[in-house]
N, C-alpha and C. Protein backbone atom coordinates (compact mmCIF):
# COMPACT_ATOMS: atom_id res chain seq x y z
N UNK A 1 -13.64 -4.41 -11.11
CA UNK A 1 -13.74 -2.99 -10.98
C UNK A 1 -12.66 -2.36 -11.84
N UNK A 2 -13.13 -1.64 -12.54
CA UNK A 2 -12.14 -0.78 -13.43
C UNK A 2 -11.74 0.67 -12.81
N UNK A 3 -10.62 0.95 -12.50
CA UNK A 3 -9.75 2.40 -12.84
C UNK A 3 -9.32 2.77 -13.86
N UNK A 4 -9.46 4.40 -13.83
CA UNK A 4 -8.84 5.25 -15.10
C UNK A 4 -6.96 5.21 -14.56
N UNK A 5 -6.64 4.91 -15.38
CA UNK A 5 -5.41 5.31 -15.17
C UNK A 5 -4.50 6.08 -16.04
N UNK A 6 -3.35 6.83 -16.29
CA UNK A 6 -2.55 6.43 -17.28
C UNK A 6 -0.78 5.86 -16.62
N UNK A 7 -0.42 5.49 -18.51
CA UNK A 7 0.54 4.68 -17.85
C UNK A 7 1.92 5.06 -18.31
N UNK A 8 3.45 5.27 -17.88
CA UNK A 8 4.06 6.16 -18.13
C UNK A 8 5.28 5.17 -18.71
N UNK A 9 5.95 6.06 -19.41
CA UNK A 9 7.28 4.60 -19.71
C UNK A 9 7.84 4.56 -18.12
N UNK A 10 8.27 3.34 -18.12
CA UNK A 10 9.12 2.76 -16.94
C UNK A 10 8.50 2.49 -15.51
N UNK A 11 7.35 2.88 -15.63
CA UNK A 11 5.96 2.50 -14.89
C UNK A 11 5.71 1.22 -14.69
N UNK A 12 4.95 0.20 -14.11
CA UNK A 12 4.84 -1.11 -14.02
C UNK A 12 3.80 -1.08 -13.09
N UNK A 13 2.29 -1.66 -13.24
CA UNK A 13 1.32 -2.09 -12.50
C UNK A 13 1.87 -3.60 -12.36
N UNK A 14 1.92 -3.71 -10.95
CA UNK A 14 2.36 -5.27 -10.85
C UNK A 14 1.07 -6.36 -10.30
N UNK A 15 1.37 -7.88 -10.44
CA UNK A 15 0.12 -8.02 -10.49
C UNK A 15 -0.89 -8.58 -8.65
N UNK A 16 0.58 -8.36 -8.21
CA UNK A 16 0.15 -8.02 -6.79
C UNK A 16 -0.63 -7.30 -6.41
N UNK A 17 -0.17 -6.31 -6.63
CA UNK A 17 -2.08 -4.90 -7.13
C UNK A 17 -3.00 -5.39 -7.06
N UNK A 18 -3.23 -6.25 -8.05
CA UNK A 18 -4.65 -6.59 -8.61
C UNK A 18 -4.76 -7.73 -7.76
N UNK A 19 -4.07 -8.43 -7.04
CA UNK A 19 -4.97 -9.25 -6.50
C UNK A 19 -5.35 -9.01 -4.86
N UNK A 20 -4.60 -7.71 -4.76
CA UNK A 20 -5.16 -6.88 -3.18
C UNK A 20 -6.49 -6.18 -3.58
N UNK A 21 -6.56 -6.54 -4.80
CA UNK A 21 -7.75 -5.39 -4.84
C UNK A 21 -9.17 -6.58 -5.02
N UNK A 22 -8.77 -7.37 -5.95
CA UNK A 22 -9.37 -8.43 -6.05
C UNK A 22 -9.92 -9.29 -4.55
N UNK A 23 -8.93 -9.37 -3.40
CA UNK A 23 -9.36 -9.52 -2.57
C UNK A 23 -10.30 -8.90 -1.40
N UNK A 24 -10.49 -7.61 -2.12
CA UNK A 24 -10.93 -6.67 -0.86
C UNK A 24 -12.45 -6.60 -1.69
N UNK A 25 -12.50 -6.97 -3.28
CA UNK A 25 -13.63 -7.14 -3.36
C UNK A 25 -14.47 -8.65 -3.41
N UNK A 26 -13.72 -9.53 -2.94
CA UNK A 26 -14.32 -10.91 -2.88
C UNK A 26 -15.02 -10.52 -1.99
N UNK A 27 -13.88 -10.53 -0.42
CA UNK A 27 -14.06 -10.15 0.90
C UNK A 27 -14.84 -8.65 1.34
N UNK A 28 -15.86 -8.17 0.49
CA UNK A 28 -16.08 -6.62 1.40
C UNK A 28 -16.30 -6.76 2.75
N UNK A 29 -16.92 -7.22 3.29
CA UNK A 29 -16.73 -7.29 4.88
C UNK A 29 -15.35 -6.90 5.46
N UNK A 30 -14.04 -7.57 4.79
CA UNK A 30 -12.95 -7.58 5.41
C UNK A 30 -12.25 -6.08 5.82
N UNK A 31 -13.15 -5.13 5.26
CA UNK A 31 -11.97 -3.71 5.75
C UNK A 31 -13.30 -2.72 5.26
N UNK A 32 -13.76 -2.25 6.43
CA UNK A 32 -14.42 -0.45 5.81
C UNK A 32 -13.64 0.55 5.61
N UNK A 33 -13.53 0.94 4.59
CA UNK A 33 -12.63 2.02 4.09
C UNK A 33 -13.02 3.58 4.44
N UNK A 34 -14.40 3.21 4.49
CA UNK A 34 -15.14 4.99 4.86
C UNK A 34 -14.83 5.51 6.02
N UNK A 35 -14.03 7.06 5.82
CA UNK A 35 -13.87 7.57 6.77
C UNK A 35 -12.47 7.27 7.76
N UNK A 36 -12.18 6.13 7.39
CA UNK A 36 -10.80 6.15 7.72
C UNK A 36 -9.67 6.40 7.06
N UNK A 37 -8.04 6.83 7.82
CA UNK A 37 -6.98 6.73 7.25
C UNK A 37 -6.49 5.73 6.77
N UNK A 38 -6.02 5.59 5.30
CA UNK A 38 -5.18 4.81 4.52
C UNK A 38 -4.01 5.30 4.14
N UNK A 39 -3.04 4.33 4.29
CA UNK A 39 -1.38 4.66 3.70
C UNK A 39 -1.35 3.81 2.42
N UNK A 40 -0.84 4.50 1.63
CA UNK A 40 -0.61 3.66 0.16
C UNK A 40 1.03 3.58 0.12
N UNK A 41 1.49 2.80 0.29
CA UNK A 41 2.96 2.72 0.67
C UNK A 41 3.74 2.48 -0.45
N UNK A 42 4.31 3.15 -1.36
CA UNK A 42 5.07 2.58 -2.82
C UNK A 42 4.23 2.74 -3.66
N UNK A 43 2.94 3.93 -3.39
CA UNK A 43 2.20 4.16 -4.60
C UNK A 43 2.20 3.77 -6.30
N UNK A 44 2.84 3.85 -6.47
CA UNK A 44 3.48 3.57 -7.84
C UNK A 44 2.34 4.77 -8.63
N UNK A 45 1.64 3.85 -9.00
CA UNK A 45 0.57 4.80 -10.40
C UNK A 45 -1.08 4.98 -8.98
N UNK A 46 -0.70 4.36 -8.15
CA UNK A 46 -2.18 4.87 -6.82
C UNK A 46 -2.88 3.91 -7.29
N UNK A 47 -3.04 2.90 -7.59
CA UNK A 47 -4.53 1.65 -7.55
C UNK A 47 -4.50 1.52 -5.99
N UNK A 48 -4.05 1.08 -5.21
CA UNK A 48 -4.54 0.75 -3.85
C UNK A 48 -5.02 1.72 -3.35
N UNK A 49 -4.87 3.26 -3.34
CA UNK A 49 -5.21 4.20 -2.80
C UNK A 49 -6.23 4.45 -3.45
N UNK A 50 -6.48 4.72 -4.72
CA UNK A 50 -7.78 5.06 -5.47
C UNK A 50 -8.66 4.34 -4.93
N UNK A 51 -8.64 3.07 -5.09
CA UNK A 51 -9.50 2.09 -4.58
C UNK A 51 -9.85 2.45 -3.26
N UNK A 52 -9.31 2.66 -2.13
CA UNK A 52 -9.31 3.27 -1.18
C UNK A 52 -10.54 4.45 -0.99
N UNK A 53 -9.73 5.33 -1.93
CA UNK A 53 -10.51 6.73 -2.13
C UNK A 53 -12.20 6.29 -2.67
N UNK A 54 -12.05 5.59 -3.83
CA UNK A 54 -13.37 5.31 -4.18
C UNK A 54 -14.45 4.77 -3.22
N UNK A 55 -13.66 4.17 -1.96
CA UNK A 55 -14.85 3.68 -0.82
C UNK A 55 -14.84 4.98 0.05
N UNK A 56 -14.20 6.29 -0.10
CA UNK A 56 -14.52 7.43 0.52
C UNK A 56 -13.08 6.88 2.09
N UNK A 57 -12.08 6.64 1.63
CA UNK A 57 -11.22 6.79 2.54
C UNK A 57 -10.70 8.35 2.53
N UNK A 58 -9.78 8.48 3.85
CA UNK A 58 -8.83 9.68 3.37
C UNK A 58 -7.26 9.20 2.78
N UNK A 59 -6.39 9.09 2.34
CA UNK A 59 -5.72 8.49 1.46
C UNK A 59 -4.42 9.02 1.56
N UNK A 60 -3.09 8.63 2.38
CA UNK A 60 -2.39 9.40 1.96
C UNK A 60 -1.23 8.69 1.15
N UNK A 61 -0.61 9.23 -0.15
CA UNK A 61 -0.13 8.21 -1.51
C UNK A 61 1.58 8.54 -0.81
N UNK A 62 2.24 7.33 -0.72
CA UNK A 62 3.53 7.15 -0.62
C UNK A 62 4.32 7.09 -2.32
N UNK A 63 5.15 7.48 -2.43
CA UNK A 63 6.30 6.89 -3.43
C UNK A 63 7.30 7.30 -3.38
N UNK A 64 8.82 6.69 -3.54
CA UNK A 64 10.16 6.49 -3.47
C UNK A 64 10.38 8.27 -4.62
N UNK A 65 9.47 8.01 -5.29
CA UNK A 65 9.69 8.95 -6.12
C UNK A 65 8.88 10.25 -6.77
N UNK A 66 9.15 11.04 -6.41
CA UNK A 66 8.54 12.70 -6.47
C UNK A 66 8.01 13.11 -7.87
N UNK A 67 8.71 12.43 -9.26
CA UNK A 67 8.23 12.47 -10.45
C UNK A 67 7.32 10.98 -10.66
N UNK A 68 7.36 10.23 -9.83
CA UNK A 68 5.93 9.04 -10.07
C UNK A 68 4.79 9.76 -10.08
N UNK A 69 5.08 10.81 -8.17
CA UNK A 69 3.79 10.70 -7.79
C UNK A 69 2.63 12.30 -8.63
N UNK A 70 4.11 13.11 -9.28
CA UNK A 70 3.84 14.36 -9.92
C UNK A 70 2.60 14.26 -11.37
N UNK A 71 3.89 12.59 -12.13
CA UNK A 71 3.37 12.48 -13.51
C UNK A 71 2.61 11.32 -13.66
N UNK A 72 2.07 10.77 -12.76
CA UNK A 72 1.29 9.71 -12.59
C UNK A 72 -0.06 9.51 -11.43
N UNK A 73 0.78 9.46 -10.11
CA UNK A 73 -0.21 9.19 -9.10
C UNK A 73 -1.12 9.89 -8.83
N UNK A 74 -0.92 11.28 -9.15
CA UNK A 74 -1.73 12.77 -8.94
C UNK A 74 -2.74 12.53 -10.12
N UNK A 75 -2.34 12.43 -11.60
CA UNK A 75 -3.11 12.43 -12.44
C UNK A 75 -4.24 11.17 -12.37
N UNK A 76 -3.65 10.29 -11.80
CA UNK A 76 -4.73 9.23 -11.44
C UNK A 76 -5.52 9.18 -11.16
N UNK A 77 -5.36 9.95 -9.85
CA UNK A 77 -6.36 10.59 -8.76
C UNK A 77 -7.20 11.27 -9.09
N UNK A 78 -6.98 12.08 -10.03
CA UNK A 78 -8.00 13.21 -10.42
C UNK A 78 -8.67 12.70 -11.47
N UNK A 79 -8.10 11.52 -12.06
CA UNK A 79 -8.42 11.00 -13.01
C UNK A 79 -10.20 10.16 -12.51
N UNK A 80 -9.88 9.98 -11.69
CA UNK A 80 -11.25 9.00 -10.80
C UNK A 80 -11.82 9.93 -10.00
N UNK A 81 -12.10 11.55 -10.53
CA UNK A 81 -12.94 12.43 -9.28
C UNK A 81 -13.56 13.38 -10.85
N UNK A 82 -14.71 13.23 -10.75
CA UNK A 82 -15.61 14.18 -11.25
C UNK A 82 -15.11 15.55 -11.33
N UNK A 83 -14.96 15.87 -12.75
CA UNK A 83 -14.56 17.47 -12.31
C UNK A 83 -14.93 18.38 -11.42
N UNK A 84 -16.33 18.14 -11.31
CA UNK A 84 -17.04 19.51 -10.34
C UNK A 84 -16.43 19.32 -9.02
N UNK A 85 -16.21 17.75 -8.82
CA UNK A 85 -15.67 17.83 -7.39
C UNK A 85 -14.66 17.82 -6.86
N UNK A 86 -13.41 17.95 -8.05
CA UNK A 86 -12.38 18.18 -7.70
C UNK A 86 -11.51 18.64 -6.31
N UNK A 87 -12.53 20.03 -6.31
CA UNK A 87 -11.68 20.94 -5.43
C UNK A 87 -11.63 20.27 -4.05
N UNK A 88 -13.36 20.17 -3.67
CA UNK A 88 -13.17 19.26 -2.62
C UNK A 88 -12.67 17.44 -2.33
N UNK A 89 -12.84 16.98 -3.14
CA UNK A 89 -12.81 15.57 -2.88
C UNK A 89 -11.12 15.52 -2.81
N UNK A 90 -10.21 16.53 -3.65
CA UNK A 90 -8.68 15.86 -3.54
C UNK A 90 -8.62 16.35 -1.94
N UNK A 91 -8.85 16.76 -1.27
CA UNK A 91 -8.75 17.27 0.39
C UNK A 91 -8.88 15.80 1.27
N UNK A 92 -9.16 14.88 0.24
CA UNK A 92 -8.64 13.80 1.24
C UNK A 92 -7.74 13.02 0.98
N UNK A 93 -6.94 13.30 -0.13
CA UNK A 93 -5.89 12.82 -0.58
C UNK A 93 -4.34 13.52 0.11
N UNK A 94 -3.16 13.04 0.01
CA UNK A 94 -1.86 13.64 0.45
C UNK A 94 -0.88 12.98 -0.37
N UNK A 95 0.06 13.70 -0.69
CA UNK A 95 1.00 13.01 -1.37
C UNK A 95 2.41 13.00 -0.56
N UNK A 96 3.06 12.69 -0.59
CA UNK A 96 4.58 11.93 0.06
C UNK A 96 5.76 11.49 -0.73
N UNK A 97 6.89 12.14 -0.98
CA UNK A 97 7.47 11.16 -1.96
C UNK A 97 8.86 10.80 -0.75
N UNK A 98 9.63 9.98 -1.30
CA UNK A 98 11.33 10.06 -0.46
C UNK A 98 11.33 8.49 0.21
N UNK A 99 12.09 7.96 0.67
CA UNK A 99 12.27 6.85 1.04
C UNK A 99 11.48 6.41 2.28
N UNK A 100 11.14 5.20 3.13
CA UNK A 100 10.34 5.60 4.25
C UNK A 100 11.00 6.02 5.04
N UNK A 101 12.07 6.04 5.84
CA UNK A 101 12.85 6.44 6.70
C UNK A 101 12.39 8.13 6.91
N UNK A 102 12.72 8.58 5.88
CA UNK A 102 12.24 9.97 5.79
C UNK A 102 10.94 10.35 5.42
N UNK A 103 10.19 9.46 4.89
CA UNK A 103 8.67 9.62 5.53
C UNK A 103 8.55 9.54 6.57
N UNK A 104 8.76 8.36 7.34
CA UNK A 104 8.15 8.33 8.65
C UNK A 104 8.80 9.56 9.92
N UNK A 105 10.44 10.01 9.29
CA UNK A 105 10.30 11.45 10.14
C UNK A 105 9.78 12.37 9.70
N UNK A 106 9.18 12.41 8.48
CA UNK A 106 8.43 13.71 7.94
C UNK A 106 7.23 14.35 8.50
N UNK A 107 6.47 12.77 8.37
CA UNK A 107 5.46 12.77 9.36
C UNK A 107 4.85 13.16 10.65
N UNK A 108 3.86 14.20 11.24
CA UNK A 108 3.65 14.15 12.63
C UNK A 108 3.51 13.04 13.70
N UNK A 109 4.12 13.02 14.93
CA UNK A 109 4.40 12.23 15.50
C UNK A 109 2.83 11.20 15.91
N UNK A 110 2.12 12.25 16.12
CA UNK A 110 0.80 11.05 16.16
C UNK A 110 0.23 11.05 14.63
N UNK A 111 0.35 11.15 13.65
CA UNK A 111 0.04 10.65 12.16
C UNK A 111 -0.12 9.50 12.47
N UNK A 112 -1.35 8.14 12.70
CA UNK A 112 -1.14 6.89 12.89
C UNK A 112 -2.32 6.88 11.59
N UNK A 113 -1.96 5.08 11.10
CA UNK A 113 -3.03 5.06 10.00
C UNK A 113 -4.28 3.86 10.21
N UNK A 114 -5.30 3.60 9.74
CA UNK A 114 -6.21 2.71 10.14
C UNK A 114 -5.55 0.88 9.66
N UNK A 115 -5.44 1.96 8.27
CA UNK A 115 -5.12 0.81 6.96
C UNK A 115 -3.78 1.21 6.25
N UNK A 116 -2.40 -0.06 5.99
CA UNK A 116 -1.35 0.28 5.15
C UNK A 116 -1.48 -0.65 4.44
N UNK A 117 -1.74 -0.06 3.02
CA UNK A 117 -1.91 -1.09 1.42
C UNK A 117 -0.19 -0.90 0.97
N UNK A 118 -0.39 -2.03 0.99
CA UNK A 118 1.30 -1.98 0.24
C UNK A 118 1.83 -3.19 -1.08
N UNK A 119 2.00 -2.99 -2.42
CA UNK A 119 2.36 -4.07 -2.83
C UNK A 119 3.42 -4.12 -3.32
N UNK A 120 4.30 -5.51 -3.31
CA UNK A 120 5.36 -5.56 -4.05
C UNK A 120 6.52 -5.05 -3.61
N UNK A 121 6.32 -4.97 -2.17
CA UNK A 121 7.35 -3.84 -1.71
C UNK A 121 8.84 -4.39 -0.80
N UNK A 122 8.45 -5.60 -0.67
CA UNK A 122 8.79 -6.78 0.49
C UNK A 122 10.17 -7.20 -0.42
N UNK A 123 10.46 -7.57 -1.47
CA UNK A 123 11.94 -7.75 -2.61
C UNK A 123 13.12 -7.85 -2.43
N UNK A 124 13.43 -6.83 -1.63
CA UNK A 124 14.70 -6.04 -1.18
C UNK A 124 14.64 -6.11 0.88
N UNK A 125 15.50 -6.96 1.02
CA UNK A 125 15.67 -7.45 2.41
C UNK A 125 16.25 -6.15 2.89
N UNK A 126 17.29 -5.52 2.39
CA UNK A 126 17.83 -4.87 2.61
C UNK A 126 16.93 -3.20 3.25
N UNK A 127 15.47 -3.30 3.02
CA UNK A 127 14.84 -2.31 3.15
C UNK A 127 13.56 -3.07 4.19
N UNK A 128 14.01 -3.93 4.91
CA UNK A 128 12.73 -4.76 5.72
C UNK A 128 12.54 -3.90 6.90
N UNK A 129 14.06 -3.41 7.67
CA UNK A 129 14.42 -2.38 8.56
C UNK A 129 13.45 -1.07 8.86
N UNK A 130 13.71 -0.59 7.67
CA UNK A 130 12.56 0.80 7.52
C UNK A 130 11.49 0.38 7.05
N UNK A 131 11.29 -0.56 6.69
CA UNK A 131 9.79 -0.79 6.48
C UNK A 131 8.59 -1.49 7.85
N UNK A 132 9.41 -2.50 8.65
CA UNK A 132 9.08 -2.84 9.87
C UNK A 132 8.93 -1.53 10.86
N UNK A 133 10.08 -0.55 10.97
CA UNK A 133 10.16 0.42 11.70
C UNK A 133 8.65 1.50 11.53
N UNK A 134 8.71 1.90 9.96
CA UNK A 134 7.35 2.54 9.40
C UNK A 134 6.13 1.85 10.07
N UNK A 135 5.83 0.40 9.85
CA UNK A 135 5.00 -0.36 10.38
C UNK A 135 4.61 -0.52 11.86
N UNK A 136 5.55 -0.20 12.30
CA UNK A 136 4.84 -0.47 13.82
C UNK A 136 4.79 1.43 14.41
N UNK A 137 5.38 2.53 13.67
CA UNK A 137 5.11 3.74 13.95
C UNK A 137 3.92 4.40 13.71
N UNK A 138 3.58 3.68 12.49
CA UNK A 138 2.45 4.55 11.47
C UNK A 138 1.14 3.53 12.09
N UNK A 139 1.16 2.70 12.41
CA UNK A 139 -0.25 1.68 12.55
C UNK A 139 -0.70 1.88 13.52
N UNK A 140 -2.20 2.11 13.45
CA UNK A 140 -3.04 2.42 14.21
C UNK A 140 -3.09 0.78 15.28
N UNK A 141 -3.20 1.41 16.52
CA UNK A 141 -2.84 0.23 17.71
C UNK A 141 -4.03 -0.97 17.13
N UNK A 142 -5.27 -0.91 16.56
CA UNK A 142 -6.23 -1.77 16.18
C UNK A 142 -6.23 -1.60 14.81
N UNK A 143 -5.77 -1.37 13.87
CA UNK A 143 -5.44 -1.19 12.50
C UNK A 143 -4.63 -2.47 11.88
N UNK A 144 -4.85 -2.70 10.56
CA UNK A 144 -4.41 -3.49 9.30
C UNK A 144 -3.40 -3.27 8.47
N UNK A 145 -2.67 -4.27 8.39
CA UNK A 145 -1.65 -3.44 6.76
C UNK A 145 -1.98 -4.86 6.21
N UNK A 146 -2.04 -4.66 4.60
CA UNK A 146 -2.09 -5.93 3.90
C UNK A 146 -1.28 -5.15 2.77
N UNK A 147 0.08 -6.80 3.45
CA UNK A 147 1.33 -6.80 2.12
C UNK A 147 0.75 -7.91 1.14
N UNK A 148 0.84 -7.04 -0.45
CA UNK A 148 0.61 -8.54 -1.53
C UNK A 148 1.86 -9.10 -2.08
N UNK A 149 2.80 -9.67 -2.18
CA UNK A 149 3.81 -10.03 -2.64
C UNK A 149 3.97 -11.42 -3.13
N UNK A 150 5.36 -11.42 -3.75
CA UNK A 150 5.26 -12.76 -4.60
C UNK A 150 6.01 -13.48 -3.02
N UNK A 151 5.53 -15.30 -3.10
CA UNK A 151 5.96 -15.65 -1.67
C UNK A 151 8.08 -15.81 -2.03
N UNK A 152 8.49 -15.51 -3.51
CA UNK A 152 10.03 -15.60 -3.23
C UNK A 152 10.81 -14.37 -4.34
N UNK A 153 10.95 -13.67 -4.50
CA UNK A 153 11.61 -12.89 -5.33
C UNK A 153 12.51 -13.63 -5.85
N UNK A 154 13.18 -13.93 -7.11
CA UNK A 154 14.45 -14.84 -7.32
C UNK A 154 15.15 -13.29 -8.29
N UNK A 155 16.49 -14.17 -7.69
CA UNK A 155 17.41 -13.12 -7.65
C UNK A 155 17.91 -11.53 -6.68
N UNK A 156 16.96 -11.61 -5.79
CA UNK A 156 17.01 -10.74 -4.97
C UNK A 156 16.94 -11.18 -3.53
N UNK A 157 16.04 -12.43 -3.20
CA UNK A 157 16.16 -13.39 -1.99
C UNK A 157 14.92 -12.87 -1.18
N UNK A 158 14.17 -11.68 -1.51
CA UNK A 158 13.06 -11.39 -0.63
C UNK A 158 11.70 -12.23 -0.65
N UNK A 159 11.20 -11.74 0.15
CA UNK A 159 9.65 -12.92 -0.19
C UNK A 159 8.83 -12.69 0.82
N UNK A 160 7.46 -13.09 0.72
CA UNK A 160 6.57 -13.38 2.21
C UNK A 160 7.38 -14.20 3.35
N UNK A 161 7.92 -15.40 3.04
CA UNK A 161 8.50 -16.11 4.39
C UNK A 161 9.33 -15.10 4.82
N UNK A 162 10.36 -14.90 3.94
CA UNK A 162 11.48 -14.03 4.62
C UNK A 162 11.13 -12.73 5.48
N UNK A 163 10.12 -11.92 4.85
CA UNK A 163 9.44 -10.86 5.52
C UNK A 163 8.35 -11.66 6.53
N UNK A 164 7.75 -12.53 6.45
CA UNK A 164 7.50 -12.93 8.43
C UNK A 164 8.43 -13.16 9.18
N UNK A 165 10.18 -13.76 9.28
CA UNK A 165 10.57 -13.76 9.61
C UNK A 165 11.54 -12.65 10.44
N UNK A 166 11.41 -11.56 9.35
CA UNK A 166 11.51 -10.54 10.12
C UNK A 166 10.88 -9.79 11.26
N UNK A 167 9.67 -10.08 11.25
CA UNK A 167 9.04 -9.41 11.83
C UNK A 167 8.40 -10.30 12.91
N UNK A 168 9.09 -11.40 13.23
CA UNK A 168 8.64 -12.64 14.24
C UNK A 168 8.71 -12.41 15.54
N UNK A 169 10.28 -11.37 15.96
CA UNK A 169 10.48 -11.00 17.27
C UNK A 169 9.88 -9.43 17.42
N UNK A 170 9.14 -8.75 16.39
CA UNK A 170 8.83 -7.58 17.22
C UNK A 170 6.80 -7.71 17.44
N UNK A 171 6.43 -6.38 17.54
CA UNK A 171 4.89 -6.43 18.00
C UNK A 171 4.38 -6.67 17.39
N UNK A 172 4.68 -7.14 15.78
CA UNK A 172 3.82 -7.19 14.39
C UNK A 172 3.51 -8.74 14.53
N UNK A 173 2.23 -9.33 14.03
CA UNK A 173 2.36 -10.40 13.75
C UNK A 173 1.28 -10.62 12.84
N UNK A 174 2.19 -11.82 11.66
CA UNK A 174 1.17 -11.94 10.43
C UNK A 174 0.70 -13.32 9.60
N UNK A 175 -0.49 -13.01 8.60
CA UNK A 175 -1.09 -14.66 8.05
C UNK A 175 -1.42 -14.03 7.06
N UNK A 176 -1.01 -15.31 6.74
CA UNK A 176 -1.86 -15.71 5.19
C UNK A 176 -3.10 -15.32 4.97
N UNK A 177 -3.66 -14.79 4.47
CA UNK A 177 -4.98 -14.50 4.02
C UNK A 177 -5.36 -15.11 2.54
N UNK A 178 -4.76 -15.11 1.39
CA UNK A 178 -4.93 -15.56 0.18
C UNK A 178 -3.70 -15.86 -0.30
N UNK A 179 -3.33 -17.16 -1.10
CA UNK A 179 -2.16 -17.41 -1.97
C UNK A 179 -2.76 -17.98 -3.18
N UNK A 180 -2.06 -17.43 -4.22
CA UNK A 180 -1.90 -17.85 -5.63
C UNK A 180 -0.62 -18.71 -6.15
N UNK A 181 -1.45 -19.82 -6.94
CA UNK A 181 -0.83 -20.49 -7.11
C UNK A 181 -0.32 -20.86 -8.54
N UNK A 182 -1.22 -19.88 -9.45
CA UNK A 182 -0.47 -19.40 -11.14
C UNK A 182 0.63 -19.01 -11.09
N UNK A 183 1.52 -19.38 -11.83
CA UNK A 183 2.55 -18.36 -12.27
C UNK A 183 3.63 -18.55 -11.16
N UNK A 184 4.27 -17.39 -10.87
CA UNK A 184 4.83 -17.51 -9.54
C UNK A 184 3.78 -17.25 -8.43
N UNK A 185 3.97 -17.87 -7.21
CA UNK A 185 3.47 -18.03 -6.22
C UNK A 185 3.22 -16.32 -5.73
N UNK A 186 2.22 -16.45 -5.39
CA UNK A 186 1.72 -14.81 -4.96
C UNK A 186 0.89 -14.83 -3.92
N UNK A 187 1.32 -14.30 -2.63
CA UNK A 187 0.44 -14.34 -1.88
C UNK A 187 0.34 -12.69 -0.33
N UNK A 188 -0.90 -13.05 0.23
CA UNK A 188 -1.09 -12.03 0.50
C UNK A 188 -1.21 -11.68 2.15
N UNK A 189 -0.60 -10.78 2.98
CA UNK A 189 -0.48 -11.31 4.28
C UNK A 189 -0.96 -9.89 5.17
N UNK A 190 -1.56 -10.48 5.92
CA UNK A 190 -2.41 -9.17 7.19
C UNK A 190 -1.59 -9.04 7.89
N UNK A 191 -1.32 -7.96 8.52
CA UNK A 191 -0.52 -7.63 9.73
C UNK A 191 -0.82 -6.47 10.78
N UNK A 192 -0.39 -7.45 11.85
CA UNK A 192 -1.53 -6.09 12.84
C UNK A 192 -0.62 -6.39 14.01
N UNK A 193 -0.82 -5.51 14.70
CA UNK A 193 0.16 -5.57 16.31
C UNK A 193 -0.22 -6.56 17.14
N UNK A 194 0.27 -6.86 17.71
CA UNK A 194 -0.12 -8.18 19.16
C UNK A 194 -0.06 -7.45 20.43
């Protein structure tokens, strides 16, 4: 499946992306997107969310950063909607920028989501805190998040093991769904409440 995108200096489609997306179209059974809420968590340039949008989700785009989501994620978006339908179809989109901490107080207190697409985001241990915290606030009590990440970051110490381990003693609990075994190890993990 192809997206319009464009791509900005200092931008980076990583290839975690592509293989959450790749998986959701091996697997269509695995997630109906229509009509439900999606969190795109670390939007970057919006492929998980577009993708999203294109199955007629409502979509709302996360990023760390307010000029990603201005000079990129927005244009994306509109980039994959028919002009005529602009006006209405972005009404299911939202944008978000700022760290999660301050997303998730930004947010209304019942804001819960069906689905959280997130890639690449897992790196930095140092941010597992607010991201676990986001995760068990924002997720819908019968709802999905699928993290794609590499299984070890080098030089930074993050990874899939390390991020299940975090999340071993609270309500989250998670699996393997797909690993890659090109390149560096890449793999991809469901997580849902217990």
């Amino acid at each position: 499946m192809h997206y319009q995108t464009r791509h900005y200096c200092g931008l980076k489609i990583w290839e975690c992306t592509y293989d959450l997306i790749e998986y959701f179209e091996t697997y269509p059974d695995e997630i109906n997107f229509k009509d439900v809420k999606v969190l795109d968590l670390g939007c970057g340039a919006g492929i998980l969310g577009i993708y999203a949008f294109t199955k007629k989700a409502f979509v709302t785009f996360q990023d760390y950063n307010k000029e990603i989501l201005e000079h990129c994620t927005i244009p994306n978006v509109l980039l994959n909607i028919e002009e005529e339908e602009r006006e209405d179809e972005i009404k299911r989109c939202k944008f978000y920028s700022g760290d999660w901490a301050s997303f998730d107080e930004l947010l209304e207190e019942s804001e819960v989501f069906d689905i959280i697409l997130t890639s690449e985001t897992i790196y930095n241990q140092q941010n597992y805190k607010k991201l676990i915290s986001l995760f068990q606030n924002r997720l819908r009590d019968n709802g999905n998040i699928f993290v794609s990440a590499k299984t070890y970051y080098f030089g930074v110490g993050g990874g899939t093991r390390q991020f299940e381990a975090a999340i071993e003693n609270t309500n989250l609990k998670s699996k393997v769904v797909l690993k890659r075994n090109t390149g560096i190890q890449r793999e991809i993990l469901k997580i849902n409440k217990s």
